[in-house]
Protein backbone atom coordinates (compact mmCIF):
# COMPACT_ATOMS: atom_id res chain seq x y z
CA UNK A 1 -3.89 -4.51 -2.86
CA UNK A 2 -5.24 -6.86 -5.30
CA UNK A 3 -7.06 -8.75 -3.03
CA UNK A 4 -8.87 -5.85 -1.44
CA UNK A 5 -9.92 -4.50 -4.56
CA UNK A 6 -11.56 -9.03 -5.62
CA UNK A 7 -13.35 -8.62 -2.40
CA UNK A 8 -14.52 -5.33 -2.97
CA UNK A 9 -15.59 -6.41 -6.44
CA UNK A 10 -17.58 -9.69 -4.86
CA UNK A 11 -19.28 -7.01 -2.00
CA UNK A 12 -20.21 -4.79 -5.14
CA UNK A 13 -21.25 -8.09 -6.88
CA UNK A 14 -23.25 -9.62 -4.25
CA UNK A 15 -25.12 -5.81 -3.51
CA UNK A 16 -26.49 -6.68 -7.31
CA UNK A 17 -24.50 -4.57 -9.46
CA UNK A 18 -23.13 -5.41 -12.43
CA UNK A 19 -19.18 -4.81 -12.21
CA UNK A 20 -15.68 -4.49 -15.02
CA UNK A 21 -12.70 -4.71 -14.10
CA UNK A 22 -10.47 -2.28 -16.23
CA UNK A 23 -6.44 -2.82 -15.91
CA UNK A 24 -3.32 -4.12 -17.96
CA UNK A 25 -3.58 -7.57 -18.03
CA UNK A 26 -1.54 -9.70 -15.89
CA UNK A 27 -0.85 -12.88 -14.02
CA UNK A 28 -3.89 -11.44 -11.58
CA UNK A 29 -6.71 -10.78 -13.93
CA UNK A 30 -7.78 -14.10 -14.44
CA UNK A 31 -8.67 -14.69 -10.84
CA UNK A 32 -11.09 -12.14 -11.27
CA UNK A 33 -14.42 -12.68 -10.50
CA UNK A 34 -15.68 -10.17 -13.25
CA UNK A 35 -15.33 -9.28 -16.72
CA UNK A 36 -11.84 -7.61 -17.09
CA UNK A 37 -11.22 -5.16 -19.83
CA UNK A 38 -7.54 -4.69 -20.67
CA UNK A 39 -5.66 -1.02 -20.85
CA UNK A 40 -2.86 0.01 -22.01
CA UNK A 41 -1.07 2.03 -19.53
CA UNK A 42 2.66 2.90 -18.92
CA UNK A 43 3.75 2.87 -15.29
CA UNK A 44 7.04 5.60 -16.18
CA UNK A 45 6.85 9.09 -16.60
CA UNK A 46 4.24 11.13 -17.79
CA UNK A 47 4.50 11.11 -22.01
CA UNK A 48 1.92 13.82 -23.51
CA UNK A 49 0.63 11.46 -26.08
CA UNK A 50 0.75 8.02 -24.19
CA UNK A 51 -1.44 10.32 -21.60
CA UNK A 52 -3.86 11.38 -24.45
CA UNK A 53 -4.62 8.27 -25.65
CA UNK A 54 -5.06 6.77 -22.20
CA UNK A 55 -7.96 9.68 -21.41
CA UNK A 56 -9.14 8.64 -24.49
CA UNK A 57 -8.89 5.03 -24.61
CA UNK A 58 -10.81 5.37 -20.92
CA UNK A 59 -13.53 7.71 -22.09
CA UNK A 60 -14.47 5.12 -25.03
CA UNK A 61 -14.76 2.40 -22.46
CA UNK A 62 -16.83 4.42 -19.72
CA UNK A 63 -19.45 5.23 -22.44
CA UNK A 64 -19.73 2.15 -24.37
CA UNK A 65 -19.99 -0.15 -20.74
CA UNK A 66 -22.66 2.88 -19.97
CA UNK A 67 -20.45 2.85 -16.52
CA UNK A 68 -22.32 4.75 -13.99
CA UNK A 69 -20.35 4.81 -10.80
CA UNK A 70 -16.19 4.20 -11.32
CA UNK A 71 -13.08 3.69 -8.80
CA UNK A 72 -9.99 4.46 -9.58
CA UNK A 73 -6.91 3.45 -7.92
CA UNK A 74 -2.94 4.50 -8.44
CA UNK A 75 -2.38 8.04 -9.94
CA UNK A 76 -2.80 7.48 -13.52
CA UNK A 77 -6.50 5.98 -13.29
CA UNK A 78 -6.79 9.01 -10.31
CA UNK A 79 -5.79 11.88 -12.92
CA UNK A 80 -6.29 10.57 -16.43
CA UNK A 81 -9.39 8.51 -15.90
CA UNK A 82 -11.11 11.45 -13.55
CA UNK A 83 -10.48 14.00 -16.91
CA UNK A 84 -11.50 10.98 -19.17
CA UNK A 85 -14.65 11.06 -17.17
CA UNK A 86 -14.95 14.81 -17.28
CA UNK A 87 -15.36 15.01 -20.93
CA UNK A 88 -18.52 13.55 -21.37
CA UNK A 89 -21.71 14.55 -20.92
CA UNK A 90 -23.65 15.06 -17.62
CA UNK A 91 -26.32 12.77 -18.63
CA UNK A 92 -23.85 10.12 -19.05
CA UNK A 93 -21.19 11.01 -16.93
CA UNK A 94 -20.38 8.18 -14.13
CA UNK A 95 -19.42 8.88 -10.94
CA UNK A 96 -16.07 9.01 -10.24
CA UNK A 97 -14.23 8.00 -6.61
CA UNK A 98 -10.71 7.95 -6.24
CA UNK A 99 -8.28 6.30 -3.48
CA UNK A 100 -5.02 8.42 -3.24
CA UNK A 101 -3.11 5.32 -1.83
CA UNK A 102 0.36 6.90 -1.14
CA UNK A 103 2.49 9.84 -2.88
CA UNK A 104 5.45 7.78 -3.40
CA UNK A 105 9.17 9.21 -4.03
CA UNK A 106 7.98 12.11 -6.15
CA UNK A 107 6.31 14.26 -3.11
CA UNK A 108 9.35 13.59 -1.13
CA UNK A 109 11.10 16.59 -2.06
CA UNK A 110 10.36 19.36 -4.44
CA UNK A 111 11.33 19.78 -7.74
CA UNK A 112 9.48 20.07 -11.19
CA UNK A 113 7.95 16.82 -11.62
CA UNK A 114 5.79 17.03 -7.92
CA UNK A 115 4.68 20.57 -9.27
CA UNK A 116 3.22 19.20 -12.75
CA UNK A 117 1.84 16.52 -10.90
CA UNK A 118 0.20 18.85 -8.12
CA UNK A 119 -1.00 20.60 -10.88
CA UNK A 120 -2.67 17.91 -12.78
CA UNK A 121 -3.99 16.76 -8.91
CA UNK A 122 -5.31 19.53 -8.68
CA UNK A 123 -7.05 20.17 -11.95
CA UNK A 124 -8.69 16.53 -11.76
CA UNK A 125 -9.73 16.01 -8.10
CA UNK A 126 -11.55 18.85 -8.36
CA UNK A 127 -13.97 16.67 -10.82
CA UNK A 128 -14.01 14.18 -8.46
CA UNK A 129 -16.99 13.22 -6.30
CA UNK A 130 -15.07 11.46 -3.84
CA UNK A 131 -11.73 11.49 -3.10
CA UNK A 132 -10.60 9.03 -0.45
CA UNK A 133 -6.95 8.92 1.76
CA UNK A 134 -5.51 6.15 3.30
CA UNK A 135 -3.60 8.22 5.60
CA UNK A 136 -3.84 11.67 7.65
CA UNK A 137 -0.39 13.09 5.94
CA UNK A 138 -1.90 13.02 2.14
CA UNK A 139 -4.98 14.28 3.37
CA UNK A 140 -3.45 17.20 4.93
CA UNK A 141 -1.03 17.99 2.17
CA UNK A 142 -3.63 17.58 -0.15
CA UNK A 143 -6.84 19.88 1.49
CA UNK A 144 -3.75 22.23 2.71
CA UNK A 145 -2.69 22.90 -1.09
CA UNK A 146 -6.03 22.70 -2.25
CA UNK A 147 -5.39 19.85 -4.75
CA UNK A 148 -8.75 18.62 -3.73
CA UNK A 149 -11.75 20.16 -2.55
CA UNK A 150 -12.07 19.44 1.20
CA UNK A 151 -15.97 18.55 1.43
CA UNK A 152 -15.04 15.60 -1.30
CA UNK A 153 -12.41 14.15 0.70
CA UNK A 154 -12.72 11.40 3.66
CA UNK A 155 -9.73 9.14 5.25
CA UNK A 156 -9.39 5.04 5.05
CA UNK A 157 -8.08 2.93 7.29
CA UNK A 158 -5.52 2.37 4.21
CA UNK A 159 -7.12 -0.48 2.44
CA UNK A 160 -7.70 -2.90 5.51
CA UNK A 161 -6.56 -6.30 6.07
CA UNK A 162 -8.76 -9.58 5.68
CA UNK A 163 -8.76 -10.83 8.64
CA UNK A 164 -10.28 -14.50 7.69
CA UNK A 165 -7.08 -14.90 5.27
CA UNK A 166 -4.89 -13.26 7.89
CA UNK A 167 -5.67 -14.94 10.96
CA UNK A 168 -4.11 -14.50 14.64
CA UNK A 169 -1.21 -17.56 14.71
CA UNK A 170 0.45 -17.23 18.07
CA UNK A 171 4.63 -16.85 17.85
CA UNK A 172 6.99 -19.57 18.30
CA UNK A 173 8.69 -20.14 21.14
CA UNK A 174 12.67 -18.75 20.30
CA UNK A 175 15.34 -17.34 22.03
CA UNK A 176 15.97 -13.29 21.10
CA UNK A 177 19.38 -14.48 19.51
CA UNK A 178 17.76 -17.15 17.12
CA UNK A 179 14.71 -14.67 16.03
CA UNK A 180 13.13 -13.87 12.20
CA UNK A 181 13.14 -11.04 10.85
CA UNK A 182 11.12 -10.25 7.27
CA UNK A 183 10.81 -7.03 5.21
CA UNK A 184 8.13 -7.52 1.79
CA UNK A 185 8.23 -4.53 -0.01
CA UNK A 186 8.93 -3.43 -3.68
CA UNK A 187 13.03 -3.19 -3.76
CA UNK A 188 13.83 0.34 -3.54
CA UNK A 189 16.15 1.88 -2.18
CA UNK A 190 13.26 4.51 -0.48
CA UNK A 191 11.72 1.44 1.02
CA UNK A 192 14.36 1.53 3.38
CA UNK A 193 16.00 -1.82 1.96
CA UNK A 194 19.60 -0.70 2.67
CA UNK A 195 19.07 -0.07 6.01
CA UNK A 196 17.78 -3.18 6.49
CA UNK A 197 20.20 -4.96 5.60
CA UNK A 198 22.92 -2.60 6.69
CA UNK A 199 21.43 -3.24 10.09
CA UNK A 200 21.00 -6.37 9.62
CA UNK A 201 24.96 -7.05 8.78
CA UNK A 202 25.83 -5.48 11.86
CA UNK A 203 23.17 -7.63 14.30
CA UNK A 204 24.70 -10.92 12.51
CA UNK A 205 27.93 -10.18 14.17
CA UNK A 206 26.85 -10.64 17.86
CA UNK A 207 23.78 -13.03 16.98
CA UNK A 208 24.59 -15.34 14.13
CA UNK A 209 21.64 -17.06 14.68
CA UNK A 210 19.12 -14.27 13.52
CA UNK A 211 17.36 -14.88 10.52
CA UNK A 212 16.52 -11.68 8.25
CA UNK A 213 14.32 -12.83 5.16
CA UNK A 214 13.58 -10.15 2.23
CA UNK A 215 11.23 -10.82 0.02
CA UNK A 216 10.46 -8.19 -3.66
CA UNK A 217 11.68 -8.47 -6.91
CA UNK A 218 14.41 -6.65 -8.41
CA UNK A 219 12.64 -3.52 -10.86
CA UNK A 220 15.67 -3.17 -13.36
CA UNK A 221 13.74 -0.22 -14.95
CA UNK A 222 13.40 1.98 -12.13
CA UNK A 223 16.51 4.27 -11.50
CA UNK A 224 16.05 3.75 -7.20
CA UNK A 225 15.74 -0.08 -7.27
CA UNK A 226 18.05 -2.40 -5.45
CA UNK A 227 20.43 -4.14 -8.26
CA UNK A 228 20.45 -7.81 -8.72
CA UNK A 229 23.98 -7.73 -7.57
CA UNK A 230 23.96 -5.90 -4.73
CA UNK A 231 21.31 -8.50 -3.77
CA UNK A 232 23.42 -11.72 -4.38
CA UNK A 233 26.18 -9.84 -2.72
CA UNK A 234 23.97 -9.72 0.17
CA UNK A 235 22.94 -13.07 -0.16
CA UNK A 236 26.48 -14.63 -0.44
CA UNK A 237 27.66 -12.77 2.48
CA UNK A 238 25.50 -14.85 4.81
CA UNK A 239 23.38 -11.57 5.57
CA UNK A 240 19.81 -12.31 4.20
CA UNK A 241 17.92 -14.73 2.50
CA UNK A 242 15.80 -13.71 -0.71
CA UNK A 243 12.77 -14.26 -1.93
CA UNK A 244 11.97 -12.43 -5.52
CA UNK A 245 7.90 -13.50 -5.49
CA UNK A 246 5.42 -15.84 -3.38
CA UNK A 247 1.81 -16.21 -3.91
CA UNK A 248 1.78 -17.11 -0.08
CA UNK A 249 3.24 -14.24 2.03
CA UNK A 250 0.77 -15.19 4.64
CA UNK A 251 2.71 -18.27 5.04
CA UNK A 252 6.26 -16.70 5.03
CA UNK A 253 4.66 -13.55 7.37
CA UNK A 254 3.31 -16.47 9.86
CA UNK A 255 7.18 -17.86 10.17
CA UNK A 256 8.51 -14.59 11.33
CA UNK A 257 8.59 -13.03 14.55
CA UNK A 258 8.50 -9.56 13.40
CA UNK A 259 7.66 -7.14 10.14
CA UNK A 260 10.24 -4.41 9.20
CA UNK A 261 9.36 -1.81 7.24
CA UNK A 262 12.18 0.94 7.05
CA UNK A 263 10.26 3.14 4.20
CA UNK A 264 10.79 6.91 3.73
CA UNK A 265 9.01 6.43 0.89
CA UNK A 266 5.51 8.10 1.23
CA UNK A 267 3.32 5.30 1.64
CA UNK A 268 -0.58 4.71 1.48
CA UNK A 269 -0.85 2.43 4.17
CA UNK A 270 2.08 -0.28 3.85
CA UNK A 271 0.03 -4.30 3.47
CA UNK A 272 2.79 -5.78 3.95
CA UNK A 273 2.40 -4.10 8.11
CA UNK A 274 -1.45 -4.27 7.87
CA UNK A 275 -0.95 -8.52 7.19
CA UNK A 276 1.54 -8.55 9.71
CA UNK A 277 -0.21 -7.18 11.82
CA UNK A 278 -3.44 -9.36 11.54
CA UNK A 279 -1.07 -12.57 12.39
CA UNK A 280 -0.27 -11.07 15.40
CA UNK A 281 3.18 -9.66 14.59
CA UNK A 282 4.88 -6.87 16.26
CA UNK A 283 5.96 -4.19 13.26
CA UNK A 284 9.04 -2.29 13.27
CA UNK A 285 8.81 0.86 10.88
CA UNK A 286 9.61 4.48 10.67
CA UNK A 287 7.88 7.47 11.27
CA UNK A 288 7.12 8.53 8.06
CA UNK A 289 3.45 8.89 5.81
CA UNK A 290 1.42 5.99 6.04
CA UNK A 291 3.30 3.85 8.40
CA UNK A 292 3.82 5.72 11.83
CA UNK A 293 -0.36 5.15 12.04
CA UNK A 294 0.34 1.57 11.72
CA UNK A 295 1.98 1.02 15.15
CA UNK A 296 1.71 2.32 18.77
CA UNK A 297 5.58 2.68 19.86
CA UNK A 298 6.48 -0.18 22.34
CA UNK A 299 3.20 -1.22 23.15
CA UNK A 300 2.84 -3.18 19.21
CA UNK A 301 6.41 -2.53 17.62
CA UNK A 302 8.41 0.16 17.34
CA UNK A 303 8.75 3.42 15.39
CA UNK A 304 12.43 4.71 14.23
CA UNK A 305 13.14 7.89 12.64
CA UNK A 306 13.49 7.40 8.65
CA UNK A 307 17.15 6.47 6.87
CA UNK A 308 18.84 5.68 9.93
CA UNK A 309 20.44 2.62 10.41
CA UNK A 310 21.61 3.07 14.03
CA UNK A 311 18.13 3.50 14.88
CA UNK A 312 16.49 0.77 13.04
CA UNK A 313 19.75 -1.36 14.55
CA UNK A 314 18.47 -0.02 18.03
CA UNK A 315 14.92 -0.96 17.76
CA UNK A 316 15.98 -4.69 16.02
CA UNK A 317 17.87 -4.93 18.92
CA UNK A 318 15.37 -4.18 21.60
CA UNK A 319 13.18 -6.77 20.07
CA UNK A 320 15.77 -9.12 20.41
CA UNK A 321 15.82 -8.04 24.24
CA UNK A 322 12.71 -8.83 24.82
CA UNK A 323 11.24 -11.54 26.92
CA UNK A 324 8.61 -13.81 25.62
CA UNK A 325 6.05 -13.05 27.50
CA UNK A 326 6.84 -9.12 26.37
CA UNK A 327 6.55 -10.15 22.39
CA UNK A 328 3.90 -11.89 23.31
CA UNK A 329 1.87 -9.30 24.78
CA UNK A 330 3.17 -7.09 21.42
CA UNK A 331 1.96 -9.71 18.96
CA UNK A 332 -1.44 -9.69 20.10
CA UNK A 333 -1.75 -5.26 21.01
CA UNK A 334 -0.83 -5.63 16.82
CA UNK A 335 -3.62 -8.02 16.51
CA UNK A 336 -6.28 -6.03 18.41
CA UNK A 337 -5.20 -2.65 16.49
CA UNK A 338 -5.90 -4.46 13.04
CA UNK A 339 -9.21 -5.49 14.48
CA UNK A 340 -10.19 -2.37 15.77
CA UNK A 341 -8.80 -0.13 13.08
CA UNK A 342 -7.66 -1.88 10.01
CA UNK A 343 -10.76 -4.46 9.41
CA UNK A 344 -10.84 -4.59 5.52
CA UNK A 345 -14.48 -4.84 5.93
CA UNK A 346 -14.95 -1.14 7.54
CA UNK A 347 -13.03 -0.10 4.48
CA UNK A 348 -15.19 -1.73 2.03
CA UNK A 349 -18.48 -0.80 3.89
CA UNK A 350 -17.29 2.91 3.27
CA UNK A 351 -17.52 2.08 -0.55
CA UNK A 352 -21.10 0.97 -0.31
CA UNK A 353 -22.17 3.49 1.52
CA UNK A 354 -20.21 6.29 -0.19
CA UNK A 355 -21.61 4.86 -3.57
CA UNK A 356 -25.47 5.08 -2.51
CA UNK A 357 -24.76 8.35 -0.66
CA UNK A 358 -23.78 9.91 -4.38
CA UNK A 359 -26.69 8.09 -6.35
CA UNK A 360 -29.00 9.04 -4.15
CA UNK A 361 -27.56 12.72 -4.58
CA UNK A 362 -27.35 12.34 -8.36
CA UNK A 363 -30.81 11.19 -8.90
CA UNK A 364 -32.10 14.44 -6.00
């Protein structure tokens, strides 16, 4: 995600506008081609004062940058910095377009916490002038529930791939028994982690060759993430090698012949499929928000229904049954589909246009 939103920021840049970055700092922000203005923002829970002084530490910066047009991205910036925009005055209130990218564990089921946060959805979007999806699910929940006003709302390709960074590197030649497997993703347990590697186990067995990579870092402070020993556990038992952090998962993505993503966690649109993709991998994932869009069921991957090993083990072990010229011909229908659909410039180009659509409304 970071590097969608730099090259957005360089488009914006290059159009002639004068752009901030506003975020916690990190080991990102100095690669940033702007101005970056730190924030103090807690990623757990929702704490009534922490939240007030986040609307108002926001509101301060919009009007002394004079912002006219902001984006926010991830639910806090989406809620707090919509109402932070809200409060001040028409004259010098900025535009405000948000990117819903995902709904996470909390719309999963219900229960209190999804019904404040509906709620607060609901009372923000509304002061929204553009509210964008990265999948048909959240759109529909969202416009079904009315947590957003329909005729603000329009759906992304998630937030596209760069295809230049990501491009088209033809598989190696293997046998199905000595294949590589990789799943990227955050290490929770609703990523579908677990099943990987429960699966994973069992394929080891009958084809000791296989190679299953994962590669996330452990979050201690979140209650669903993998532990650091069940990891090492996993990783002394023979059954998959670990990486906690690279800043090249093109390279490790290139070195696999195919990306697992086992989520039942509701995603935007998963990168870690979108990059895959772009190298011309075939994608195994489930059907579930924001990844059953991402693959066309034996024709680029396949799709497996959501916490089940047995079929995540079935689909690993089609792939493994396949002949070359079959993953082949899958490697490059997930190449064409992140051409055709997942282009990071089509995503960005929506920006642009979006943004002059609204100033040209704003001004009459």
């Amino acid at each position: 995600m970071f590097n969608f939103r730099k090259n957005l920021i360089e488009a914006l840049v290059e159009k002639g506008n004068d752009v901030i970055a506003i975020s916690p700092s990190d080991e990102y922000t100095s690669q940033l081609p702007v101005r970056h203005i730190p924030l103090d923002i807690s990623r757990k829970g929702i704490n009534p004062l922490g939240e007030l002084k986040l609307v108002k530490q926001l509101k301060e910066i919009y009007l002394q940058e004079k912002v006219d047009v902001v984006l926010h991205f991830t639910t806090k910036p989406n809620v707090w910095g919509t109402i932070a925009a809200s409060l001040i005055g028409k004259k010098k209130r900025p535009l405000v377009i948000n990117n819903i990218a995902g709904l996470g564990i909390v719309f999963a089921k219900k229960g209190p916490v999804r019904l404040i946060l509906e709620n607060l959805y609901r009372f923000s979007q509304s002061r929204a002038n553009k509210v964008f999806f990265q999948n048909p699910d959240d759109y529909g929940l969202f416009t079904t529930k009315g947590l957003v006003p329909k005729d603000k709302t329009a759906i992304l390709p998630g937030s596209g791939v760069d295809l230049k960074r990501f491009p088209h590197v033809p598989l190696e030649k293997r046998k199905g028994s000595e294949l590589s497997f990789i799943m990227s993703a955050r290490l929770l347990k609703e990523k579908g982690v677990v099943q990987y590697v429960e699966a994973a186990r069992s394929l080891k067995k009958e084809f000791p060759q296989l190679s299953f990579l994962l590669l996330g870092k452990v979050d201690p402070g979140n209650k669903t993430s993998v532990s650091q020993a069940e990891l090492d556990s996993w990783v002394k038992e023979g059954i998959i090698e670990w990486i906690s952090w690279s800043d090249n998962v093109s390279e490790l993505l290139r070195r696999a012949d195919c990306v697992v993503l086992p989520s039942f966690y509701r995603e935007g649109t998963p990168r870690s499929l979108l990059e895959g993709m772009a190298l011309g991998r075939p994608i195994i994932t489930t059907d579930s928000p924001g990844c059953r869009e991402t693959v066309d069921h034996g024709i680029n991957g396949y799709m497996v229904e959501p916490r089940s090993t047995e079929a995540l083990k079935k689909a690993l072990r089609d792939f493994i049954n396949l002949s070359e010229e079959e993953r082949d011909s899958m490697a490059f229908a997930s190449r064409k589909k992140a051409e055709e659909k997942y282009d990071e410039n089509i995503v960005i180009n929506c920006y642009i246009s979006t943004i002059l659509e609204l100033e040209v409304n704003r001004n009459g």
